[in-house]
C-alpha atoms as a PDB file:
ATOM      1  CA  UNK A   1     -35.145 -39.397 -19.268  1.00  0.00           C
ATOM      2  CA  UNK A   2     -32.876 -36.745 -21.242  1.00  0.00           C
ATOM      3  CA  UNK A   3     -29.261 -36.997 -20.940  1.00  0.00           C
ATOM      4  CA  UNK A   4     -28.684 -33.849 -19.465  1.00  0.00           C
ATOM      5  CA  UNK A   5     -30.154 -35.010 -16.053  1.00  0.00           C
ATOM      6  CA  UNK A   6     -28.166 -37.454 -15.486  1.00  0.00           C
ATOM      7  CA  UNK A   7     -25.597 -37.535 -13.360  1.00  0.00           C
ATOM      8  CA  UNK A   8     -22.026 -37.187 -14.604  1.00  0.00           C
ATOM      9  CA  UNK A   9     -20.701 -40.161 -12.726  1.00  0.00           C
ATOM     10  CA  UNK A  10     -23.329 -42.101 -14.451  1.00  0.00           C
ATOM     11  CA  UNK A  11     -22.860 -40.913 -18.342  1.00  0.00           C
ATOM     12  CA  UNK A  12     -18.923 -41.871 -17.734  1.00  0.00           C
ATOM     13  CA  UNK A  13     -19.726 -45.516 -17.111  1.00  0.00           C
ATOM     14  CA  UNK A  14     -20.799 -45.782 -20.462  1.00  0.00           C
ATOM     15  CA  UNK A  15     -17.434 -45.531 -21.849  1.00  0.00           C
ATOM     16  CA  UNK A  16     -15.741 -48.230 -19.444  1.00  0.00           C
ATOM     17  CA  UNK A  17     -15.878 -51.861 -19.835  1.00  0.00           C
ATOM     18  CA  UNK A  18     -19.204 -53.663 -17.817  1.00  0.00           C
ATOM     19  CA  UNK A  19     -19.084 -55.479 -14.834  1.00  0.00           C
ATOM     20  CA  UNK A  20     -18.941 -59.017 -14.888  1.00  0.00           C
ATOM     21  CA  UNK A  21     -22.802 -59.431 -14.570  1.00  0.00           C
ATOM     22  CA  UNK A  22     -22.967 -57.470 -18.069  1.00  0.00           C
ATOM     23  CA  UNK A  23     -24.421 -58.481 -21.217  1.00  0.00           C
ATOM     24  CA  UNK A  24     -21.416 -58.212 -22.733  1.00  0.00           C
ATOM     25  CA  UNK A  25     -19.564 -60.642 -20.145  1.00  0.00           C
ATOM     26  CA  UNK A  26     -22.319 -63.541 -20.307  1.00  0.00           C
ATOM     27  CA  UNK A  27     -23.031 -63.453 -24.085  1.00  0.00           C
ATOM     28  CA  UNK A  28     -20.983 -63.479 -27.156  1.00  0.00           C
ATOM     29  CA  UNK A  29     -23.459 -61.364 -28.421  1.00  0.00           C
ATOM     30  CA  UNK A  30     -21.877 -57.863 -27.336  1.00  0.00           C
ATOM     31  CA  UNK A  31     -18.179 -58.818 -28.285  1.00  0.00           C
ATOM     32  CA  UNK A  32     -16.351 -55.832 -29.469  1.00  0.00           C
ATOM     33  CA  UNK A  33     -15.959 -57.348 -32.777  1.00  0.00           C
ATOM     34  CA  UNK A  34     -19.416 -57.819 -33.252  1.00  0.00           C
ATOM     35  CA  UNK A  35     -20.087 -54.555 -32.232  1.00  0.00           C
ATOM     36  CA  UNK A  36     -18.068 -52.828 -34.777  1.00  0.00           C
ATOM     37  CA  UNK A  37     -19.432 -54.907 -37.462  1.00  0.00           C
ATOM     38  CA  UNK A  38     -22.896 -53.432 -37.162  1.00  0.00           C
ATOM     39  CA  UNK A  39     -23.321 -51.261 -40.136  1.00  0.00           C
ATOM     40  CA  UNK A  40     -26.773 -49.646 -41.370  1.00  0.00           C
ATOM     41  CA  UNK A  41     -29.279 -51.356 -43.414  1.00  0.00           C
ATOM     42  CA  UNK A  42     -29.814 -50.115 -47.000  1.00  0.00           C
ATOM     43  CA  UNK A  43     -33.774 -49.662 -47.669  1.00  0.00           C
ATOM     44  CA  UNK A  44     -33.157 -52.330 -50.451  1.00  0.00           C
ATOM     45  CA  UNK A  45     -32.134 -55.057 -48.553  1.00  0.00           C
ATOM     46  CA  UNK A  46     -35.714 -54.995 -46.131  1.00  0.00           C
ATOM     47  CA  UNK A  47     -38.322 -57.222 -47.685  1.00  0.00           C
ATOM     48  CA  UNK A  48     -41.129 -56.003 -49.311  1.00  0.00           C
ATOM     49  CA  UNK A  49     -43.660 -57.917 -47.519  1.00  0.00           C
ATOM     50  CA  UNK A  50     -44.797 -57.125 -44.195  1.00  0.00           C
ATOM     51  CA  UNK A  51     -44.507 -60.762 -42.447  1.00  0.00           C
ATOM     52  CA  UNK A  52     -41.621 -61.079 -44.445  1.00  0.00           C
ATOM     53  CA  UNK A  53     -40.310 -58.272 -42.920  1.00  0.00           C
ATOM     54  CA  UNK A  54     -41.332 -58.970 -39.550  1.00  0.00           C
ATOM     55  CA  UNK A  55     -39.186 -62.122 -39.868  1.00  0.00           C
ATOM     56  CA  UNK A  56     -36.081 -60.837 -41.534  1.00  0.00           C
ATOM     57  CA  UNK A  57     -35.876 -58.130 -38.484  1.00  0.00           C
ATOM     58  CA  UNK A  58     -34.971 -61.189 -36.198  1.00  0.00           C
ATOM     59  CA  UNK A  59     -31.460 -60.903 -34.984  1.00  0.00           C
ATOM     60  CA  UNK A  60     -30.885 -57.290 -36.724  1.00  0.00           C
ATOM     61  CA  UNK A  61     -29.861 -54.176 -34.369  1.00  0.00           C
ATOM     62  CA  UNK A  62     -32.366 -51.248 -33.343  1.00  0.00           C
ATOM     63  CA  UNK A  63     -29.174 -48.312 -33.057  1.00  0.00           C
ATOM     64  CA  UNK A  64     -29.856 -44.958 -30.983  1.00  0.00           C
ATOM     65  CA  UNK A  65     -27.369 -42.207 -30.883  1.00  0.00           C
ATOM     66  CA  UNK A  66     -28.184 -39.994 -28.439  1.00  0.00           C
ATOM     67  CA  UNK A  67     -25.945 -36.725 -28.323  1.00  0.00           C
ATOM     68  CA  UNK A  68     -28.659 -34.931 -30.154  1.00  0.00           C
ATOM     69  CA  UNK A  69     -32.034 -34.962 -29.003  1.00  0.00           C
ATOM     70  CA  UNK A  70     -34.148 -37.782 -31.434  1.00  0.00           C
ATOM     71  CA  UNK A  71     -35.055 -36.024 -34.714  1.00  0.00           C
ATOM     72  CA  UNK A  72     -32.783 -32.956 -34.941  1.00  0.00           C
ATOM     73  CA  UNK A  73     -29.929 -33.211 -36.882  1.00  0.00           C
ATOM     74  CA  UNK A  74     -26.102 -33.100 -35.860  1.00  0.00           C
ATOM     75  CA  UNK A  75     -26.407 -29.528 -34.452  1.00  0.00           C
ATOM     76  CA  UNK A  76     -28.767 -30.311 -31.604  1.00  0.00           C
ATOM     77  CA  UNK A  77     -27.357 -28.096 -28.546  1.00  0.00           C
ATOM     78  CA  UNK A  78     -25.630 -30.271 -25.771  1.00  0.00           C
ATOM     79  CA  UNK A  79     -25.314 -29.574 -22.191  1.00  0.00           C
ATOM     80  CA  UNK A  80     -22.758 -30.104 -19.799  1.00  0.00           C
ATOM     81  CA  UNK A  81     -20.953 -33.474 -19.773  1.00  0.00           C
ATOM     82  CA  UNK A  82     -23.076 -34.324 -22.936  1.00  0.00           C
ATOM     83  CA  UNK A  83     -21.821 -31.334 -25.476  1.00  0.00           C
ATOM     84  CA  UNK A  84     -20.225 -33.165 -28.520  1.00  0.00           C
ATOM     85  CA  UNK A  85     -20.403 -36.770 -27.219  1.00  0.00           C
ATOM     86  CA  UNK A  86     -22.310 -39.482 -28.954  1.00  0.00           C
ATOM     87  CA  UNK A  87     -23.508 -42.068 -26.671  1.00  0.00           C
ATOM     88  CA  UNK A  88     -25.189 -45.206 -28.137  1.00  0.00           C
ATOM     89  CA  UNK A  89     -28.207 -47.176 -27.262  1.00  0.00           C
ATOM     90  CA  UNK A  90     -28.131 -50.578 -29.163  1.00  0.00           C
ATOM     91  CA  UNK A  91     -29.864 -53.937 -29.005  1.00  0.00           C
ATOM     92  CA  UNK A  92     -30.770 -57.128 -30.820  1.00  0.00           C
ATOM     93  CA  UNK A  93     -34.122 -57.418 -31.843  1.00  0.00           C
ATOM     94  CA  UNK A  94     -35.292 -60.784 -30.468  1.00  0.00           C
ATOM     95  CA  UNK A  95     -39.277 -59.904 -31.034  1.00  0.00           C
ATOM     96  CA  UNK A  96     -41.384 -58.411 -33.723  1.00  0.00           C
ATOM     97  CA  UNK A  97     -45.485 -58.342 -34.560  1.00  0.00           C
ATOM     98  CA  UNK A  98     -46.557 -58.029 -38.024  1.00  0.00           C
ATOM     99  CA  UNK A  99     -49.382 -56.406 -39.118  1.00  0.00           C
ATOM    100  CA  UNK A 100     -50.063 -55.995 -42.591  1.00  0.00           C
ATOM    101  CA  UNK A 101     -52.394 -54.200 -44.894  1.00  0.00           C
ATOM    102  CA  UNK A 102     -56.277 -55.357 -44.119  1.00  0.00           C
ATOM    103  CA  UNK A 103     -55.390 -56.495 -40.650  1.00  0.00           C
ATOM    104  CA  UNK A 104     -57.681 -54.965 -38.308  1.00  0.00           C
ATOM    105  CA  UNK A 105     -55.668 -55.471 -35.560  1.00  0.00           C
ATOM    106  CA  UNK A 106     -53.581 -52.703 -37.125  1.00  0.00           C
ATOM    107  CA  UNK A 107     -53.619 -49.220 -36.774  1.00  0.00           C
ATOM    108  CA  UNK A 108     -53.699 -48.522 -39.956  1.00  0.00           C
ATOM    109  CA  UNK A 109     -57.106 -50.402 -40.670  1.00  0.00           C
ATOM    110  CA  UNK A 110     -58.983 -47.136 -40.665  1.00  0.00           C
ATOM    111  CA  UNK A 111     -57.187 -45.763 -43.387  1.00  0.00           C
ATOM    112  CA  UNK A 112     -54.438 -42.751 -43.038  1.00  0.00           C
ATOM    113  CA  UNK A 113     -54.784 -40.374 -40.428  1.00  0.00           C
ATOM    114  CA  UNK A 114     -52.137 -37.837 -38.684  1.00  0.00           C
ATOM    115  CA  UNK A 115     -51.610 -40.011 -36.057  1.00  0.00           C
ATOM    116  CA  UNK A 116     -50.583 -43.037 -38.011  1.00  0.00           C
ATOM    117  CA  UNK A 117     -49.031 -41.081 -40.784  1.00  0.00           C
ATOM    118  CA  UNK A 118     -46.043 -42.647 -40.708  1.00  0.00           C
ATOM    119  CA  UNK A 119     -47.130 -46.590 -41.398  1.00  0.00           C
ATOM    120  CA  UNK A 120     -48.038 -45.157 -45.266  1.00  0.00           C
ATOM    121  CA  UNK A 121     -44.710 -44.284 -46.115  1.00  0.00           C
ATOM    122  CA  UNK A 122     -41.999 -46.872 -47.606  1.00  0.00           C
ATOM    123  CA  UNK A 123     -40.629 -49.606 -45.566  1.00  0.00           C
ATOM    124  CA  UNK A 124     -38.343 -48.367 -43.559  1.00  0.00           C
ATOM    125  CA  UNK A 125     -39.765 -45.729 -41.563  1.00  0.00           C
ATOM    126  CA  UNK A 126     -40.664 -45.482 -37.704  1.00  0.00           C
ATOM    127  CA  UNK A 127     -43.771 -45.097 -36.251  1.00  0.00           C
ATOM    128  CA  UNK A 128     -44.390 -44.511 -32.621  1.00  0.00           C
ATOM    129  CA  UNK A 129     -47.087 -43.911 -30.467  1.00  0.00           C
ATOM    130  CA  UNK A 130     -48.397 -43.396 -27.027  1.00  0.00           C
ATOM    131  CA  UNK A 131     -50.543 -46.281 -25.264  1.00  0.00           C
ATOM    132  CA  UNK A 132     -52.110 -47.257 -22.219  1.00  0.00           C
ATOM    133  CA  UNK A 133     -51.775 -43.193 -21.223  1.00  0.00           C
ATOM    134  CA  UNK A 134     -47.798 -44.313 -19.847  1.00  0.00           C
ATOM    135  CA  UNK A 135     -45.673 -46.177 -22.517  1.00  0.00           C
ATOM    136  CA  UNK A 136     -44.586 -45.720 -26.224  1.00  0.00           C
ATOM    137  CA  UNK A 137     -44.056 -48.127 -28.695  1.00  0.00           C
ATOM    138  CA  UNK A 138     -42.635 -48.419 -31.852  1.00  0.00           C
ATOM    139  CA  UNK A 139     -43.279 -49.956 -35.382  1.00  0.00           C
ATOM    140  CA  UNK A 140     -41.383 -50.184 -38.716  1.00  0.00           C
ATOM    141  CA  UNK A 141     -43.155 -49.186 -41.626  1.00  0.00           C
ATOM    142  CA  UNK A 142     -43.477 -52.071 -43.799  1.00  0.00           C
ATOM    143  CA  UNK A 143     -44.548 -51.421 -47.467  1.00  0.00           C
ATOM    144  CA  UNK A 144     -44.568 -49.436 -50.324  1.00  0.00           C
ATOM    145  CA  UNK A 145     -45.270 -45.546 -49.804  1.00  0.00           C
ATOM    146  CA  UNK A 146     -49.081 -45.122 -49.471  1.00  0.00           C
ATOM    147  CA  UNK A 147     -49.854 -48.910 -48.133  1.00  0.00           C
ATOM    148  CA  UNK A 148     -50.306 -48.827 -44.580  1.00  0.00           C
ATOM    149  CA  UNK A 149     -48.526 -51.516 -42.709  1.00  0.00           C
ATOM    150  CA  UNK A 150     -46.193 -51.890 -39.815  1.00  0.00           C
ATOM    151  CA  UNK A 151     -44.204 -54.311 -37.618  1.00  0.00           C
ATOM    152  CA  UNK A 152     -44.194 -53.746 -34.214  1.00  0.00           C
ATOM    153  CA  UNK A 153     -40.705 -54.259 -31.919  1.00  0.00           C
ATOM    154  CA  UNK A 154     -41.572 -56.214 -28.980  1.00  0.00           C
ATOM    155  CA  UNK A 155     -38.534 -57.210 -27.495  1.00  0.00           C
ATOM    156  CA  UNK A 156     -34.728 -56.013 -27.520  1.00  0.00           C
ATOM    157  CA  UNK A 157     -31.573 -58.122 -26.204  1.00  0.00           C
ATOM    158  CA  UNK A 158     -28.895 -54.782 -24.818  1.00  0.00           C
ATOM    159  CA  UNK A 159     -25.842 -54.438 -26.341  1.00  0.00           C
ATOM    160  CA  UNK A 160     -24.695 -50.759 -25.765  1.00  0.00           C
ATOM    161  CA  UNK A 161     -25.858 -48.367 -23.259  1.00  0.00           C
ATOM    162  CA  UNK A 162     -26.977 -50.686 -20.305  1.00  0.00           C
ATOM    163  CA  UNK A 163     -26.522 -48.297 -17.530  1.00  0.00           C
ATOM    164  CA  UNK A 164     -28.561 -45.750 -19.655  1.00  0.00           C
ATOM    165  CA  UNK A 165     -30.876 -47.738 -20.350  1.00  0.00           C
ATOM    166  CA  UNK A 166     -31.545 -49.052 -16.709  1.00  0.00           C
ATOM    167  CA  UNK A 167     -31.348 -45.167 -15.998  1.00  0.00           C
ATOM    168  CA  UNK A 168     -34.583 -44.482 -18.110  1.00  0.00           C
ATOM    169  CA  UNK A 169     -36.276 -47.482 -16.518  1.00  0.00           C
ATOM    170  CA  UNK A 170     -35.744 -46.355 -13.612  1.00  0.00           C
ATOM    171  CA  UNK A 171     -36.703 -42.886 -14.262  1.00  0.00           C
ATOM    172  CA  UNK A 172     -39.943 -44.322 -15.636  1.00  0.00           C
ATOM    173  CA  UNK A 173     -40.699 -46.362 -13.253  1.00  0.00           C
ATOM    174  CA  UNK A 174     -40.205 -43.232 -10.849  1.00  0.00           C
ATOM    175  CA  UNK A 175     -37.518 -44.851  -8.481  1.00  0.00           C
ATOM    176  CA  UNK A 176     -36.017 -41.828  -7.192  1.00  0.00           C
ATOM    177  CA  UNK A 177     -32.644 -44.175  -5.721  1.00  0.00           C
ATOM    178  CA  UNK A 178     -29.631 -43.543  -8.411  1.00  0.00           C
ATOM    179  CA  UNK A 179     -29.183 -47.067  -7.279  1.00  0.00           C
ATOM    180  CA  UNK A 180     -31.924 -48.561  -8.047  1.00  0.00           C
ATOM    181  CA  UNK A 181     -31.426 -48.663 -11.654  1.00  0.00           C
ATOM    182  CA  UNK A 182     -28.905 -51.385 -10.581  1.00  0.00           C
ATOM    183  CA  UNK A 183     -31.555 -53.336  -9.653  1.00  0.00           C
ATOM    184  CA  UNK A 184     -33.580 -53.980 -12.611  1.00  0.00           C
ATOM    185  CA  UNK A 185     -32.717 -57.490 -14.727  1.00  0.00           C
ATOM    186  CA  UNK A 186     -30.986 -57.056 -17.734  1.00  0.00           C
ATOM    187  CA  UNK A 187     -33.512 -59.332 -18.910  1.00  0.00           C
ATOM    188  CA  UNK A 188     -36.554 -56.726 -18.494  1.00  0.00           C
ATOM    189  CA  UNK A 189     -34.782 -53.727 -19.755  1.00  0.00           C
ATOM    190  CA  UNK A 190     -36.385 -53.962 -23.083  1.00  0.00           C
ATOM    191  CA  UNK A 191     -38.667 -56.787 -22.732  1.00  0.00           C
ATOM    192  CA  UNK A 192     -42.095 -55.947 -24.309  1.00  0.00           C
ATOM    193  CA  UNK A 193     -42.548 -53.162 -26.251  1.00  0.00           C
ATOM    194  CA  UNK A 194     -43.237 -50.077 -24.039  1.00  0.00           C
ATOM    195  CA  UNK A 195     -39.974 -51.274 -22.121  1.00  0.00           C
ATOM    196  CA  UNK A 196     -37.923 -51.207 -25.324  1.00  0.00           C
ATOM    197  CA  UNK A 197     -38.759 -47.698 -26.109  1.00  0.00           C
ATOM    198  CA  UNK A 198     -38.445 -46.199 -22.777  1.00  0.00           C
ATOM    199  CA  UNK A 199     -35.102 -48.295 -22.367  1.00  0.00           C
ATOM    200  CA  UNK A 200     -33.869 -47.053 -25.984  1.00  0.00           C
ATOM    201  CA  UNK A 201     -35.177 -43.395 -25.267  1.00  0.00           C
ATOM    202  CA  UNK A 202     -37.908 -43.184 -27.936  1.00  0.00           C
ATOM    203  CA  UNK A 203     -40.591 -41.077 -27.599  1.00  0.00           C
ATOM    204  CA  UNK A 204     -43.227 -40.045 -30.486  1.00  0.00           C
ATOM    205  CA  UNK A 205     -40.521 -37.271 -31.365  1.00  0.00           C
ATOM    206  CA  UNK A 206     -38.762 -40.317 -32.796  1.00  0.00           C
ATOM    207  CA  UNK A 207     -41.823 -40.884 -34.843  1.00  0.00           C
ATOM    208  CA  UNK A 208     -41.192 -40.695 -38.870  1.00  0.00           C
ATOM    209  CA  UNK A 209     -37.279 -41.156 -38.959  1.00  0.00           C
ATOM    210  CA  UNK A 210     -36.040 -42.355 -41.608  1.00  0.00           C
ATOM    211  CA  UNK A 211     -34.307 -46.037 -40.395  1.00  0.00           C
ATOM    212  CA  UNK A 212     -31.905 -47.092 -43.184  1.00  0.00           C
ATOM    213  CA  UNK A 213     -31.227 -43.064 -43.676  1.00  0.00           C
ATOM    214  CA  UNK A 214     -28.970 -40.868 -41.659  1.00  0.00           C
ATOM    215  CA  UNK A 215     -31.184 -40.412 -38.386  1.00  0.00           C
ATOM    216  CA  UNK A 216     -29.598 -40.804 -34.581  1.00  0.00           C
ATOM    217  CA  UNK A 217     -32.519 -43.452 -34.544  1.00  0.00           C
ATOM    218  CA  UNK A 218     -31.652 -46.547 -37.393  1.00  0.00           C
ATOM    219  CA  UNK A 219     -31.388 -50.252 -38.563  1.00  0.00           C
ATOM    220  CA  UNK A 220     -28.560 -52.421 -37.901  1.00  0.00           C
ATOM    221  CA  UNK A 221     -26.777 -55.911 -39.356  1.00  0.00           C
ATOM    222  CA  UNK A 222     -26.271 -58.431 -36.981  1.00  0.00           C
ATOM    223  CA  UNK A 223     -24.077 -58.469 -34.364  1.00  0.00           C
ATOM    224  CA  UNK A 224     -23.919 -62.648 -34.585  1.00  0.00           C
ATOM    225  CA  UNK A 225     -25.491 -65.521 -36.438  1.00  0.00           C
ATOM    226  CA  UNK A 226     -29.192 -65.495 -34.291  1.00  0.00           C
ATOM    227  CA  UNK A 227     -31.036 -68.611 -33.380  1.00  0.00           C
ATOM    228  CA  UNK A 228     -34.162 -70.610 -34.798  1.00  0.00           C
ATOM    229  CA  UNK A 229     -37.461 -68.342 -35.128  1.00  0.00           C
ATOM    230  CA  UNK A 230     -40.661 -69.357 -33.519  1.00  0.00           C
ATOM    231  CA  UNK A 231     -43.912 -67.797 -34.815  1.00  0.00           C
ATOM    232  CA  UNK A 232     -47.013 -67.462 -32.139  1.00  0.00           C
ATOM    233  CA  UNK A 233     -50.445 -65.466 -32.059  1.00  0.00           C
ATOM    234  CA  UNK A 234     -50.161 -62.160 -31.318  1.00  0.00           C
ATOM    235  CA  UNK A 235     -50.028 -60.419 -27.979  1.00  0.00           C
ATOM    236  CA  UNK A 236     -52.884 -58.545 -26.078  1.00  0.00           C
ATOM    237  CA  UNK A 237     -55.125 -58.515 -29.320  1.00  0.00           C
ATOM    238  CA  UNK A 238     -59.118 -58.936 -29.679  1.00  0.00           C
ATOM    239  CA  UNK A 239     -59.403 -59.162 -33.311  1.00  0.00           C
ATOM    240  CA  UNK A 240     -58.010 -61.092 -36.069  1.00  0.00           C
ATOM    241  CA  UNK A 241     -56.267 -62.729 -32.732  1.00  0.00           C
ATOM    242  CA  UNK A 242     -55.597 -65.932 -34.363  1.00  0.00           C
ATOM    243  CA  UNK A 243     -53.143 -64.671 -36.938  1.00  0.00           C
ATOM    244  CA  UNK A 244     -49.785 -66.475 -36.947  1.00  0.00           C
ATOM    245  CA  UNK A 245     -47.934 -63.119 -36.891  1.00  0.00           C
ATOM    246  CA  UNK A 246     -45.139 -62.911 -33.988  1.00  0.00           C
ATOM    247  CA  UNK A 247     -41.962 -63.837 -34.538  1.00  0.00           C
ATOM    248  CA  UNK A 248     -39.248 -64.688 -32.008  1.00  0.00           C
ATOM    249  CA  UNK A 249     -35.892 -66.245 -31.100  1.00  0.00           C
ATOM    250  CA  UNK A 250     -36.460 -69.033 -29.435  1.00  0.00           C
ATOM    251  CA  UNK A 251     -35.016 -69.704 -26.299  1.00  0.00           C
ATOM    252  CA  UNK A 252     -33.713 -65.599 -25.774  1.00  0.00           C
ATOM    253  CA  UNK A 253     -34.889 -64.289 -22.154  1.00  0.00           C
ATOM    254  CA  UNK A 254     -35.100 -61.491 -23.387  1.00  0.00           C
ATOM    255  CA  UNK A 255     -38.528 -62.285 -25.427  1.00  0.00           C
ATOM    256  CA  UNK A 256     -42.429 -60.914 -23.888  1.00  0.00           C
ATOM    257  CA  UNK A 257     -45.143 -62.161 -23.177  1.00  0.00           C
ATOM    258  CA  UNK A 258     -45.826 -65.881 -21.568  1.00  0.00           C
ATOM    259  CA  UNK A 259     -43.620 -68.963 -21.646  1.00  0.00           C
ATOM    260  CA  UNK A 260     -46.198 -71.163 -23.594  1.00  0.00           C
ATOM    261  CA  UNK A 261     -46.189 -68.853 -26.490  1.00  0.00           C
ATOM    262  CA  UNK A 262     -42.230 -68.905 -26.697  1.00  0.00           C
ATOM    263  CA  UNK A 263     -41.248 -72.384 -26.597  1.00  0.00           C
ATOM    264  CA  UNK A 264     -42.614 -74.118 -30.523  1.00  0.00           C
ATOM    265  CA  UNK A 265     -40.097 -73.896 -33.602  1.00  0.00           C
ATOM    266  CA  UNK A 266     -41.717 -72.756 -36.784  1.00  0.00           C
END
């Protein structure tokens, strides 16, 4: 859903305090402080190794600022109510997949192609793509430039943005209502991966940014200490389905996929 379609009412709440049903009420997570401690990640800090990786992104923030559509730079033409602003999508990561060189569960398995491009170049990088013909997802590049590797972001906790977000889940769920947005959890906003992107308004034009460079699209510290990580099978996989390669906080709502996979420490 681009900005410039939404109603003004609704691109004003982003600047006021939530409700008391917020994230930000209900969990120290979102606390101002934390908030303004967020600062990118340098490229040198992200492990080399993809489940290493995949790991380390546990409890980090996925940052979108959208006052420029995703991949131009700082000139991007606003509209309206959204001319000069910058409004920010954030969350925690609570999620992630890895899926390393020689897995061929991984879409880069069949070697570079201009579709999955962006997995060959140094950790660090996006890569997202269109599936099931109705969502996109999103992966961080996860090696050195040339090795194709990725880890996939399957589930984001909301820290900035929430009424935006619910906006573009509602928008993609076609709910014509402006109030139905209202209705959707806070808990299913970005839970799974398709939901994450749609909630955090990435599309494939979001697909090569560089995340611990200057793009409206980038990796952040922590916004708190996070929890223990679990590690599970993957998700909706046929082959090399038996890999120990998700990684999640345990106990967060805000993780996919079923209970039973959710629920063992390391």
């Amino acid at each position: 859903m681009k900005l410039k379609t939404m109603p003004k009412k609704m691109l004003k709440k982003i600047t006021r305090p939530m409700k008391d049903d917020s994230v930000r009420d209900k969990n120290p997570v979102a606390t101002l402080d934390g908030l303004r401690k967020i600062q990118r990640l340098w490229r040198a800090e992200l492990p080399r190794d993809t489940l290493e990786l995949a790991r380390f992104l546990i409890g980090k923030t996925l940052v979108h600022d959208i006052s420029t559509p995703c991949g131009e730079n700082s000139r991007g033409r606003g509209t309206g109510a959204n001319r000069g602003r910058t409004i920010r999508l954030s969350g925690r990561i609570v999620e992630t997949e890895a899926y390393p060189p020689g897995d061929a569960a991984a879409h880069s398995f069949i070697g570079e192609t201009r579709r999955n491009r962006s997995l060959f170049l140094e950790r660090g990088f996006s890569y997202v793509y269109f599936t099931y013909g109705c969502w996109f997802a999103m992966n961080v590049s996860s090696e050195s430039h040339g090795t194709g590797a990725g880890v996939l972001l399957r589930g984001l906790e909301p820290l900035e943005g929430l009424e935006i977000m619910q906006a573009n889940r509602a928008a993609s769920n076609s709910i014509s209502n402006q109030d139905a947005s209202a209705r959707l959890r806070v808990t299913d906003l970005a839970r799974g991966p398709g939901r994450l992107a749609t909630a955090m308004q990435i599309d494939r034009s979001c697909d090569g940014l560089d995340l611990c460079g200057g793009s409206p699209l980038w990796l952040g510290t922590e916004a708190r200490p996070g929890g223990p990580i679990g590690v599970s099978i993957r998700i909706g996989i046929s082959r090399e389905a038996h890999r120990l390669y998700r990684f999640y906080e345990i106990g967060n709502p805000h993780v996919s996929g079923p209970r039973r996979l959710s629920l063992s420490a390391p």
